[in-house]
Protein backbone atom coordinates (compact mmCIF):
# COMPACT_ATOMS: atom_id res chain seq x y z
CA UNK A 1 22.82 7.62 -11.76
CA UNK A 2 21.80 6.36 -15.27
CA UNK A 3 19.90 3.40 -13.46
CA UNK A 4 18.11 6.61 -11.12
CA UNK A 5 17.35 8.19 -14.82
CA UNK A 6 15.91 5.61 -16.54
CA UNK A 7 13.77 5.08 -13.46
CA UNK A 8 12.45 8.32 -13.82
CA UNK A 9 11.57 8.62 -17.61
CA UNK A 10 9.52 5.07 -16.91
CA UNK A 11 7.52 7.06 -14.22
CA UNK A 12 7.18 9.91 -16.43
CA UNK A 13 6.29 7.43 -19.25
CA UNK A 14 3.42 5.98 -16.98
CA UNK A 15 1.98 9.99 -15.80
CA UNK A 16 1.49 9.98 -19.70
CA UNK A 17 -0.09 6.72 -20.45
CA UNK A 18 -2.54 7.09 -17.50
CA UNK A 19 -3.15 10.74 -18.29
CA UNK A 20 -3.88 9.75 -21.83
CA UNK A 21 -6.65 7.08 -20.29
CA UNK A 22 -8.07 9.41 -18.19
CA UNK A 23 -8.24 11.79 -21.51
CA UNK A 24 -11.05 9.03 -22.88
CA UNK A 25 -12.36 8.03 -19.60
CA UNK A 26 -13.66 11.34 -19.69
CA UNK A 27 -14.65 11.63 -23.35
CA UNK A 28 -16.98 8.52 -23.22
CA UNK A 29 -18.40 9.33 -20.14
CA UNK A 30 -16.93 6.26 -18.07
CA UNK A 31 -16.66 7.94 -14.70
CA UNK A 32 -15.47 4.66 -12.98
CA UNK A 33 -12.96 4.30 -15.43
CA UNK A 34 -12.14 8.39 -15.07
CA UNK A 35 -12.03 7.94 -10.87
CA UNK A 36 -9.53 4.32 -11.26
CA UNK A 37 -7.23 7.13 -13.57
CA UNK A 38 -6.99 9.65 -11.49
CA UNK A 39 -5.86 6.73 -8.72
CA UNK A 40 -3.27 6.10 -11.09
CA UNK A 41 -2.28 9.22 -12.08
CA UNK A 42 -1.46 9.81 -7.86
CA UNK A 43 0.34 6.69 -7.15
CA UNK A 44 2.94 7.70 -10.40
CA UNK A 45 2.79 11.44 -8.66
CA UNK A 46 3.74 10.07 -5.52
CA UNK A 47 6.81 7.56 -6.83
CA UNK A 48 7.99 10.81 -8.48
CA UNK A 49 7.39 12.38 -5.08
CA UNK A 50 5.30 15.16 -6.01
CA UNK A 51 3.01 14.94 -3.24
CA UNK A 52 0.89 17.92 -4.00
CA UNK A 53 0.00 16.31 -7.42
CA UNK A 54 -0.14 13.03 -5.78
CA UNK A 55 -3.08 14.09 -3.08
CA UNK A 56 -4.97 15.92 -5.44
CA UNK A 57 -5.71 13.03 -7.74
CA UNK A 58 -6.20 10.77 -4.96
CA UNK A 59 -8.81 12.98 -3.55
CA UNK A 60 -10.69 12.76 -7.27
CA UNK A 61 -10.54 9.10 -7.44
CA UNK A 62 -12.25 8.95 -4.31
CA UNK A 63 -14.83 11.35 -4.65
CA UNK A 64 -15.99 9.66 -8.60
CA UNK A 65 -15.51 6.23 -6.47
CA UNK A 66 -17.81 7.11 -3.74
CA UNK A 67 -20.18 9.18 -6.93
CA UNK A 68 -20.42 5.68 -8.95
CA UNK A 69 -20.91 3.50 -5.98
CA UNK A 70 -17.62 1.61 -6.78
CA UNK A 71 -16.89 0.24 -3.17
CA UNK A 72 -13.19 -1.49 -4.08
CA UNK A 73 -12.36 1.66 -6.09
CA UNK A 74 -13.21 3.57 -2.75
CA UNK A 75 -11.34 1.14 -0.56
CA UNK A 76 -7.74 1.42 -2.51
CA UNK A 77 -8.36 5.23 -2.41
CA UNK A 78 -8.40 5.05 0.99
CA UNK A 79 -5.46 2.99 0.92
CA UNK A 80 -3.56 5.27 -1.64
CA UNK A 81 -4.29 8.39 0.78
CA UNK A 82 -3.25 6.03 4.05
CA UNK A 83 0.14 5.76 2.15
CA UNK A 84 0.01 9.47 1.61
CA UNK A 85 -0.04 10.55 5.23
CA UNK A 86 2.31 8.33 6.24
CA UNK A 87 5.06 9.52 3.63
CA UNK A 88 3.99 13.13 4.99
CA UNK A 89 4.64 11.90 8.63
CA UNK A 90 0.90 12.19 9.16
CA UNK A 91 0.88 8.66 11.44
CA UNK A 92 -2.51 9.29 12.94
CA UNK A 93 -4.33 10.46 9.84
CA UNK A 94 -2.42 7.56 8.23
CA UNK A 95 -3.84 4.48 10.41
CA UNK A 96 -7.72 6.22 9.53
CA UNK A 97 -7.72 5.78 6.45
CA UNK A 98 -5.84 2.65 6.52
CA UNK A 99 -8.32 1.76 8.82
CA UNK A 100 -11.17 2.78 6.52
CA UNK A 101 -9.18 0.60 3.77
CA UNK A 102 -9.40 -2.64 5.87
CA UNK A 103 -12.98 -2.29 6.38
CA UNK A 104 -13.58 -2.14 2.61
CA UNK A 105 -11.26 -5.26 1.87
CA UNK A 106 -13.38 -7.31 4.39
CA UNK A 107 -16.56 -6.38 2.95
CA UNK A 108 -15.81 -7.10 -0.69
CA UNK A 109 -13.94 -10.21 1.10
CA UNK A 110 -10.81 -9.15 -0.37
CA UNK A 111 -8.69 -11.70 1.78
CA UNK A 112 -5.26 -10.54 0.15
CA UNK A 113 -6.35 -6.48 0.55
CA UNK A 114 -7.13 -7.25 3.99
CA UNK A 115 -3.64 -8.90 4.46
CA UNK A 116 -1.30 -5.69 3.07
CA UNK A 117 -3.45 -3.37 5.09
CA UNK A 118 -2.92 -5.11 7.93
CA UNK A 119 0.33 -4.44 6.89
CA UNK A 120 0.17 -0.56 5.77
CA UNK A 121 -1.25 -0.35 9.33
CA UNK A 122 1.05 -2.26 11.32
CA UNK A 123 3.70 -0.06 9.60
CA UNK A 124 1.61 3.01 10.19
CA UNK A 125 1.71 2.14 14.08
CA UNK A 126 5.32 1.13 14.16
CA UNK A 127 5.74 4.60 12.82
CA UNK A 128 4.34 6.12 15.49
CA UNK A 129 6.01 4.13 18.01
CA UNK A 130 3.04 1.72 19.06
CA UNK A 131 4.78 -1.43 18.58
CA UNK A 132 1.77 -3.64 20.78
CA UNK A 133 -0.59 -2.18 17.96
CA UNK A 134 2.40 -2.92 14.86
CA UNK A 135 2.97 -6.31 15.94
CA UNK A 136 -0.64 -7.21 16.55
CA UNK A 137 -1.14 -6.14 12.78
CA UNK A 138 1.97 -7.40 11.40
CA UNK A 139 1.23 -10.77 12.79
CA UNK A 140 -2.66 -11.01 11.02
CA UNK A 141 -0.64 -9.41 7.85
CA UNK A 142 1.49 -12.62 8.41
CA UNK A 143 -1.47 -14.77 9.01
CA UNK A 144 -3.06 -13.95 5.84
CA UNK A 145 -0.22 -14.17 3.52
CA UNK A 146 0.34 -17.95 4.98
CA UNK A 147 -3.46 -18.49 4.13
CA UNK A 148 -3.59 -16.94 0.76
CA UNK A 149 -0.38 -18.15 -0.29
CA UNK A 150 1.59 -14.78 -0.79
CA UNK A 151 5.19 -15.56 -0.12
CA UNK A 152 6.15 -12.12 -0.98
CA UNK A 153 3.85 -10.65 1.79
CA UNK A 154 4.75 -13.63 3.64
CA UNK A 155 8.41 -12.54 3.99
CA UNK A 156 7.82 -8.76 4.71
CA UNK A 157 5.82 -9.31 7.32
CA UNK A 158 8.54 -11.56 8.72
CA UNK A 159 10.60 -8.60 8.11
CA UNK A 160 8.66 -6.02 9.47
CA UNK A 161 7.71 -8.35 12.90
CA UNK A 162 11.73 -8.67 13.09
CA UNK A 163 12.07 -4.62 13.14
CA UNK A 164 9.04 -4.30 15.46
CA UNK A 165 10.10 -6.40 18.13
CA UNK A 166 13.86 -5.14 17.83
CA UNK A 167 12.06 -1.79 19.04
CA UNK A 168 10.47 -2.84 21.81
CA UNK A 169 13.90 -4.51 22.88
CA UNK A 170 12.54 -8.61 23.00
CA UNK A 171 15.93 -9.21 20.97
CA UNK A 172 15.01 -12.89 20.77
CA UNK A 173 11.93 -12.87 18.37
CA UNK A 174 13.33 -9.84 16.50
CA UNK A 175 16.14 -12.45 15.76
CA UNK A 176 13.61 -15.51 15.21
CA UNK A 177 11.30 -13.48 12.97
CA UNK A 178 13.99 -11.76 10.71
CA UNK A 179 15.56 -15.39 10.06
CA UNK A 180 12.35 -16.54 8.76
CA UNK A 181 12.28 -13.53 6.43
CA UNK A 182 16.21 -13.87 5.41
CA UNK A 183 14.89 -17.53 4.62
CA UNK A 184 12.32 -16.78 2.38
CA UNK A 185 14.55 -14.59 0.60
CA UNK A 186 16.80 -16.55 -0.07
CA UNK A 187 14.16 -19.02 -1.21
CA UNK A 188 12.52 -16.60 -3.35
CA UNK A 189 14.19 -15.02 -6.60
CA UNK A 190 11.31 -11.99 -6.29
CA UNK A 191 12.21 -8.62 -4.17
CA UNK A 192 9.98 -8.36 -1.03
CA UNK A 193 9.38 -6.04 1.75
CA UNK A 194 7.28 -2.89 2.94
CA UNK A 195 9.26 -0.06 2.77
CA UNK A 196 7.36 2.51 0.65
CA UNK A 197 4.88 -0.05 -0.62
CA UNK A 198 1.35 0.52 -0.89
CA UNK A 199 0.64 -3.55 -0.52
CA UNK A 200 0.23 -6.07 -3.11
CA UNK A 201 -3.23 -6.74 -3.30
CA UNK A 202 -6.25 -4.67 -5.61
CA UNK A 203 -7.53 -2.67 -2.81
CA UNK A 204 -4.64 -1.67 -1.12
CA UNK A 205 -2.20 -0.70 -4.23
CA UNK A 206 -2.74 1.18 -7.75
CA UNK A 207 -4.49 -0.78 -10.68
C-alpha cells in the first residue's frame, strides 16, 4: 500500500512538472515544445488512469504536431492514442493508429520505434484474438531488437511470442520462445516486458 502511494504522488509529481512546461511552452510561443507537453501531460493521465484527461491531451499534441510539421512528434502521438484504445478495449481502432505509428518510425528511419510498434501491434492483434497477425509482428518486433541491440525489447518479445503461440495451442514454441525470454531475464538485472507499455523507443513512448 505505501509502495502503491508513493507511486502515485511521483505521477502526480510529474502532471505538475509537465504542466508547469507546458505553462512556458505556451508563454514563449514554442508550439512544438507546447504539442511534446501536452503528450506528456496524457501519458502521466493515463498511468494515473484517467483516461478522459489522458485522450484529451493526446488529441492536442497531435493536432500542434501535425500544425508545426513535427513528423516524430506526430508519429508517438499516434502511438500514445494506439495505447489508448487498446487500454479502452478499442482493438481495431488500436492497430490504426498503431499502424499509422509504424509508418512514421520508418520514414524518419526510426529502427528502434519501428521495433516496439511492431510490438504495440502484435499485442494489439493478440488482443483481438488474431494470433497469425500477433506473431507475424511479434517476430519483426523480435527481429529488430536483435538488430538494434535492445535486450529489453529483445526479451518481451520472447515473452509475448511465448503467450501468442500458447493461444493458438502449438505448445512447443510457446515453451521454446518463453525459455528464451526466462533466459534473458535472468541474464538481465533490468525489468522487461509489454504489459501496459507504450514501447521503448522516441516514437512509440512519451519524451
Amino acid at each position: 500500500m505505501q509502495r502503491r502511494w508513493a507511486t502515485g504522488r511521483r505521477r502526480a509529481g510529474a502532471i505538475e512538472y509537465h504542466a508547469q512546461d507546458l505553462a512556458i511552452a505556451k508563454e514563449v510561443g514554442d508550439r512544438a515544445g507546447e504539442g511534446g507537453a501536452y503528450g506528456n501531460l496524457g501519458c502521466a493521465y493515463q498511468s494515473l488512469c484517467d483516461y478522459a484527461k489522458a485522450i484529451e491531451y493526446h488529441t492536442q499534441c497531435l493536432a500542434i504536431s501535425k500544425e508545426v510539421g513535427d513528423r516524430a512528434g506526430e508519429g508517438r502521438a499516434y502511438g500514445n492514442l494506439g495505447n489508448w484504445y487498446r487500454s479502452q478495449g478499442d482493438f481495431s481502432k488500436a492497430i490504426e493508429y498503431h499502424t499509422q505509428c509504424l509508418a512514421f518510425a520508418k520514414e524518419v528511419g526510426d529502427r528502434a520505434g519501428e521495433g516496439s510498434t511492431c510490438g504495440n501491434l502484435g499485442c494489439a492483434y493478440q488482443s483481438q484474438g488474431d494470433f497469425s497477425k500477433a506473431i507475424e509482428y511479434h517476430a519483426q518486433c523480435l527481429a529488430i531488437a536483435k538488430e538494434v541491440g535492445d535486450r529489453a525489447e529483445e526479451g518481451g518479445a520472447y515473452g509475448s511470442l511465448g503467450c501468442a503461440y500458447q493461444s493458438q495451442g502449438d505448445f512447443s514454441n510457446a515453451i521454446e520462445y518463453t525459455r528464451s525470454a526466462w533466459r534473458l531475464q535472468r541474464r538481465w538485472t533490468t525489468g522487461w516486458g509489454r504489459a501496459g507499455r507504450a514501447g521503448t523507443s522516441a516514437l512509440a513512448t512519451c519524451t
